[in-house]
Protein backbone atom coordinates (compact mmCIF):
# COMPACT_ATOMS: atom_id res chain seq x y z
CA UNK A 1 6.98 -22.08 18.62
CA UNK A 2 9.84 -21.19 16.57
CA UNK A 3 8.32 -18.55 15.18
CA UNK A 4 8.55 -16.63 18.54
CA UNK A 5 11.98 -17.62 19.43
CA UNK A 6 13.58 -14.59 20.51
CA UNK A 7 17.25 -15.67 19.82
CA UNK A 8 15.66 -16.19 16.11
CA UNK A 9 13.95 -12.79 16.06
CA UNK A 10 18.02 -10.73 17.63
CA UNK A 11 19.24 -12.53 14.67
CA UNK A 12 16.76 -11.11 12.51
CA UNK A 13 17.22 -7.96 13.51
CA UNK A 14 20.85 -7.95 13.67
CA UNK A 15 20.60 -8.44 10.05
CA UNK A 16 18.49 -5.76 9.08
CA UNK A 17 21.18 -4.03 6.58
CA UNK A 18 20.33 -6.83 4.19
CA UNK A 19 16.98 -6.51 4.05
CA UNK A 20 16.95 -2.88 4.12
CA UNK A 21 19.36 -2.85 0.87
CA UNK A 22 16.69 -5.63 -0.53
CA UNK A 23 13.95 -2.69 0.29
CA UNK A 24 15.55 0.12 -1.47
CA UNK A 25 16.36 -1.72 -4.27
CA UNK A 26 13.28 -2.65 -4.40
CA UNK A 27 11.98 1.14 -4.60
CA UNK A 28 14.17 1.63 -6.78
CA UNK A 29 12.58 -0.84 -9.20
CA UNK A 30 9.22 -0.05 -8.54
CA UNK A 31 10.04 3.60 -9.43
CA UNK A 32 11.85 3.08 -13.03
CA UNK A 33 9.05 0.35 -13.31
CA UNK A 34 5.96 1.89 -12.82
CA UNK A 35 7.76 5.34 -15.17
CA UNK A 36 8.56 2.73 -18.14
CA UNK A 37 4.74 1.38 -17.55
CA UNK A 38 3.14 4.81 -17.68
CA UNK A 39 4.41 6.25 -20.03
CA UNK A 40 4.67 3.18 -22.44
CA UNK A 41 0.68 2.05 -21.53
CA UNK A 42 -0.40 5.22 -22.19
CA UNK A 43 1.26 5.11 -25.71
CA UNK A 44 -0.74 1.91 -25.84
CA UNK A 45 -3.84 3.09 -24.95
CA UNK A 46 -4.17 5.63 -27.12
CA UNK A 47 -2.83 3.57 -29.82
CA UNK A 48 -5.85 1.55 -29.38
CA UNK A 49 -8.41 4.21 -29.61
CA UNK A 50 -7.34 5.86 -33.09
CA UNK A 51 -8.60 4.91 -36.67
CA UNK A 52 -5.67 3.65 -38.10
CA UNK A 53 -5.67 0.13 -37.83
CA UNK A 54 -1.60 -0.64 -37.87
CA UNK A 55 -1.81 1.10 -34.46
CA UNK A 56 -4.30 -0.50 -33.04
CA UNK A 57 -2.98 -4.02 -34.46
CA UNK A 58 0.64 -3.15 -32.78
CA UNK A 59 -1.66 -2.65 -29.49
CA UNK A 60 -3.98 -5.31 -29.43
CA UNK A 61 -1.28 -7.91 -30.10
CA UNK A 62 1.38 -6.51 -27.19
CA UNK A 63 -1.43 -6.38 -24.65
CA UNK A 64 -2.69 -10.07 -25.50
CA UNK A 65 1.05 -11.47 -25.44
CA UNK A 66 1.36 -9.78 -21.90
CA UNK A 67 -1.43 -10.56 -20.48
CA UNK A 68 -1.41 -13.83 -21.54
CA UNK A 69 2.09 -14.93 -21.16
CA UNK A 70 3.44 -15.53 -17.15
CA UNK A 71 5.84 -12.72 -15.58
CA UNK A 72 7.87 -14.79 -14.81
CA UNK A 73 8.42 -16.78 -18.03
CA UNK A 74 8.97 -13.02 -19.33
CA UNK A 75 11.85 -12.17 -17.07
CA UNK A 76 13.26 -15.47 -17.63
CA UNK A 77 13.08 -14.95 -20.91
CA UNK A 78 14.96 -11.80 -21.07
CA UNK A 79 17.56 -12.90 -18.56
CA UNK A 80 18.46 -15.78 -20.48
CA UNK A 81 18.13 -14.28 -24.02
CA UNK A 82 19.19 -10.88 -23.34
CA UNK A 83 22.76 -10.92 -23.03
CA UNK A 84 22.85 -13.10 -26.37
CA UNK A 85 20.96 -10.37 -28.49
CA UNK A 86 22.89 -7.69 -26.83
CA UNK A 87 26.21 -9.87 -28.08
CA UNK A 88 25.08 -9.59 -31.90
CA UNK A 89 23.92 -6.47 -31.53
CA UNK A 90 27.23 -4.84 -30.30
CA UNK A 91 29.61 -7.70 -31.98
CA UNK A 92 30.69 -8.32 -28.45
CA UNK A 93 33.05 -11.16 -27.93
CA UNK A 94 31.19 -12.74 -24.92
CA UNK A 95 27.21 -12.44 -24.06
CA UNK A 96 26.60 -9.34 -22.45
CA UNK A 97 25.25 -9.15 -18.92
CA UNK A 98 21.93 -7.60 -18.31
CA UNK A 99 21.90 -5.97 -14.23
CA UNK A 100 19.37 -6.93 -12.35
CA UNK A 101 18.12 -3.90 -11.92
CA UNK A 102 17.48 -3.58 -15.71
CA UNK A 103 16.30 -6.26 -15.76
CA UNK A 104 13.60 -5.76 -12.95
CA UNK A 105 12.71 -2.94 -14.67
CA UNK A 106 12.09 -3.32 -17.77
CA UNK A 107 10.45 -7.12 -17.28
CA UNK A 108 7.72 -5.43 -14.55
CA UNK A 109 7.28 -2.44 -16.75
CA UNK A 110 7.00 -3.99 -19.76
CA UNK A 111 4.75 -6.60 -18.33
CA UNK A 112 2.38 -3.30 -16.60
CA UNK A 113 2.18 -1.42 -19.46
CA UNK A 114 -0.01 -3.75 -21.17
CA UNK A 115 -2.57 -3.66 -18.34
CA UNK A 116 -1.84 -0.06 -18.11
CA UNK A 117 -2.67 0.32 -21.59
CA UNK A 118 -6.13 -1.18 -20.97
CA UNK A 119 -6.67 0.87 -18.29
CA UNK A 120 -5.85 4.03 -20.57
CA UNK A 121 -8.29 2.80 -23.30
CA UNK A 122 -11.29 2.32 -21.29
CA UNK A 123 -10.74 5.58 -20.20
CA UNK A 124 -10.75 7.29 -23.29
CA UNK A 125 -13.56 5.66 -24.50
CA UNK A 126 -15.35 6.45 -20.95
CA UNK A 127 -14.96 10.18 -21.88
CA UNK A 128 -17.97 12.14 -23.49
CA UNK A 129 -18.78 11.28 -27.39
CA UNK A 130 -17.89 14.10 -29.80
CA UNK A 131 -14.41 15.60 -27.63
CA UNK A 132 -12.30 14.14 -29.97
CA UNK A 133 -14.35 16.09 -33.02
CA UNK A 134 -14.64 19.11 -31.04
CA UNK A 135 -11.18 19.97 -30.24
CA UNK A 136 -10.73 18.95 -33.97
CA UNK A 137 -13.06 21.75 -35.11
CA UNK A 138 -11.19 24.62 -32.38
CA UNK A 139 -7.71 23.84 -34.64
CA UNK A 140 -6.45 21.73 -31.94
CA UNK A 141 -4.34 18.30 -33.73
CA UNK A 142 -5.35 14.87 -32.35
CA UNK A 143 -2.19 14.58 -30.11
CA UNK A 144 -3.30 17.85 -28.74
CA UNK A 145 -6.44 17.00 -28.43
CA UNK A 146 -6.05 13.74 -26.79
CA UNK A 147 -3.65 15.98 -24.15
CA UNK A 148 -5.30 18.62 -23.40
CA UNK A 149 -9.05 17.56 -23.68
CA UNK A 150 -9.54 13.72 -23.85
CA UNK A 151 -6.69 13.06 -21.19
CA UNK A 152 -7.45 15.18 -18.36
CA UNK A 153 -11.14 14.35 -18.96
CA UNK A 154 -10.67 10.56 -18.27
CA UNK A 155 -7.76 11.36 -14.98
CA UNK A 156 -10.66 11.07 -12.30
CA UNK A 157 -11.93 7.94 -13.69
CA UNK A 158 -8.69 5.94 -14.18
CA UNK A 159 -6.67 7.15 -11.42
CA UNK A 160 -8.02 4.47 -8.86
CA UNK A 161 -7.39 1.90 -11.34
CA UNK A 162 -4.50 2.83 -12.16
CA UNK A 163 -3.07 3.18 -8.23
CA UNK A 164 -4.50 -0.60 -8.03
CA UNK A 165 -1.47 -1.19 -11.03
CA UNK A 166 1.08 0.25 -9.00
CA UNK A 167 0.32 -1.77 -5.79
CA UNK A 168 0.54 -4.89 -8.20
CA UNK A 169 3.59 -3.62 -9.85
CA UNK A 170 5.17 -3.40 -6.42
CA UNK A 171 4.38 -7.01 -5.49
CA UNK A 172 5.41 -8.42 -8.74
CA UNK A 173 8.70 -6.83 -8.32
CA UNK A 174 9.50 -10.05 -6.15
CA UNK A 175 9.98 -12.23 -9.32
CA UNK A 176 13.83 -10.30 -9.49
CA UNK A 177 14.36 -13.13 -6.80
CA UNK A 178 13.97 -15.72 -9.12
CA UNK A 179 17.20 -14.67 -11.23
CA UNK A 180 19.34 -13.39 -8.14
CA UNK A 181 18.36 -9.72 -8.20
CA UNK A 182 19.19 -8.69 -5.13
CA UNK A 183 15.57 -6.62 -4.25
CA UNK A 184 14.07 -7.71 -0.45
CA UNK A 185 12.56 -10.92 -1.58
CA UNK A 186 15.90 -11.91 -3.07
CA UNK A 187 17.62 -10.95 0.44
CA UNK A 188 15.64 -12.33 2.39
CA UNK A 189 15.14 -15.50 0.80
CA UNK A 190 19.30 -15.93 1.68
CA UNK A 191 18.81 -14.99 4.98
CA UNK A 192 16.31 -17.60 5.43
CA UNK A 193 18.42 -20.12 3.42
CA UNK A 194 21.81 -19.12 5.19
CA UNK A 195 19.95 -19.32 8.69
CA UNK A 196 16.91 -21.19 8.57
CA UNK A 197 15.13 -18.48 10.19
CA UNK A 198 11.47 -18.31 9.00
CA UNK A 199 11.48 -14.42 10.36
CA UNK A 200 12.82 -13.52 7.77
CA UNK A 201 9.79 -14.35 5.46
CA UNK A 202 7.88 -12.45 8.13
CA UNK A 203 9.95 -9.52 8.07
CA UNK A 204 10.41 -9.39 4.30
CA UNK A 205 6.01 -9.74 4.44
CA UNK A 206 6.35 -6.76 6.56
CA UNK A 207 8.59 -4.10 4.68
CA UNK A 208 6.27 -5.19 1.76
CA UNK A 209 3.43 -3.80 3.45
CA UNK A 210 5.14 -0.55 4.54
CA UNK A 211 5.00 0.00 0.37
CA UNK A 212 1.94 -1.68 -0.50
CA UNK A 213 -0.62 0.02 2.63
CA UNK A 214 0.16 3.74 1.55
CA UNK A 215 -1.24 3.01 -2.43
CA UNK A 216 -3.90 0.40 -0.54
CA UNK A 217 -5.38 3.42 0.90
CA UNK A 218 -4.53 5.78 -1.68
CA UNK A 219 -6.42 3.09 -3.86
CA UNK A 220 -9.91 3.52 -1.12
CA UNK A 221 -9.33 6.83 -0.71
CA UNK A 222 -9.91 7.50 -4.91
CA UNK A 223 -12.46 4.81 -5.07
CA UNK A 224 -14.75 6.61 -2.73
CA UNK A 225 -14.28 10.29 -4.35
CA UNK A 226 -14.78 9.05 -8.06
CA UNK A 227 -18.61 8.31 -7.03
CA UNK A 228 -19.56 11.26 -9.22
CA UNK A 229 -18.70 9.39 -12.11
CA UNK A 230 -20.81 7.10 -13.86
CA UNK A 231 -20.87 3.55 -12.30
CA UNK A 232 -20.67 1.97 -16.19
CA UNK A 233 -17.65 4.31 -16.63
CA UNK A 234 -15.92 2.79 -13.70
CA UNK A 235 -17.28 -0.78 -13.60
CA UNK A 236 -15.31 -0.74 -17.58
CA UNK A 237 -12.13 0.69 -16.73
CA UNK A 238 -12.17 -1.53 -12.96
CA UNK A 239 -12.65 -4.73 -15.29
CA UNK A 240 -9.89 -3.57 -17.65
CA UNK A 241 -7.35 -3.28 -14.67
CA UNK A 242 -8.69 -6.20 -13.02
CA UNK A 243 -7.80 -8.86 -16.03
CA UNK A 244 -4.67 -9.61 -14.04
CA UNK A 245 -4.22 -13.12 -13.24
């Protein structure tokens, strides 16, 4: 079979370079990604759990556009639409050009944050009744007390969720391919082209896997220690995270 051609396989290798540029890019992504996500879901989340209803509007209505709306439509979206708003923004003669790597970004964060968010909100709601009231009544203020009471409480129970987020993130960082983004699946999808080598599939697969067993078993590994907590805790907060098409 082709597949096992070894005159294929030197070729692949001798072109490694590529695909390892594809793979830190790729990192790279993931990192700025899954920060923008975090931080921005957790925003979100909490959003969704307080009284004022403006909040939780602005909430409910990014997470349902996001989760309902294809990533890749998204990043299309942006790419095409982008450099226009950034022309009449900044009065720019021509449209200006949105790098991939912003653009990778901000489209998989964006896109994560929403599920994120969920995540977040399940938590907090997960967490004992009468917290919120209690740090109230010790002086602390509500952003206090959802950081240094509410928060830490609900860490154990969303963390495995959570980890499952990133290891989607990761994968879903592949869409930069569809708008020449130069991250591994973009790379190797030109080796393949240039070539005709189907290894190259094969060893993009496998560099994907380096990333995605680590949080895989980081993902088990959390699973099995958060038996302590309530199975209708987790069963909430795994459904949240799991809503991902």
């Amino acid at each position: 079979m082709d597949l096992f051609d070894p005159v294929r396989w030197q070729a692949t290798f001798a072109s490694m370079d590529t695909f390892w540029e594809g793979f830190g890019f790729t990192l790279q992504v993931v990192v700025a990604a899954l920060i923008l996500a975090l931080v921005l879901g957790t925003v979100l989340g909490i959003f969704s759990t307080t009284h004022i209803k403006v909040l939780r509007g602005i909430s409910r209505v990014y997470v349902e556009f996001y989760q309902n709306t294809p990533l890749p439509v998204q990043v299309f979206f942006m790419y095409a639409a982008g450099p226009l708003v950034l022309q009449s923004l900044t009065n720019a003669p021509t449209p200006v050009r949105i790098a991939p790597f912003v653009l990778g970004s901000v489209g998989v964060g964006l896109y994560h944050a929403a599920y994120v968010s969920e995540v977040i909100r399940q938590g907090i709601e997960a967490a004992p009744h009468g917290q919120m009231e209690a740090a109230l009544s010790q002086g602390f203020s509500r952003a206090q007390a959802y950081r240094y009471v509410i928060l830490p409480q609900t860490f154990r129970i969303i963390l495995p969720p959570l980890c499952n987020q990133a290891l989607n993130l990761v994968k879903n960082t592949s869409v930069l391919a569809l708008i020449a983004g130069g991250d591994l699946m973009y790379n190797a999808d030109n080796f393949v082209s240039t070539s005709g080598y189907l290894q190259g599939y094969i060893m993009c697969c496998f560099l994907y896997f380096i990333i995605c067993l680590p949080l895989a078993l980081l993902v088990q590994h959390l699973e099995k220690n958060s038996n302590k907590t309530p199975r209708r805790h987790r069963r909430k907060v795994a459904v949240a995270a799991g809503r991902e098409a």
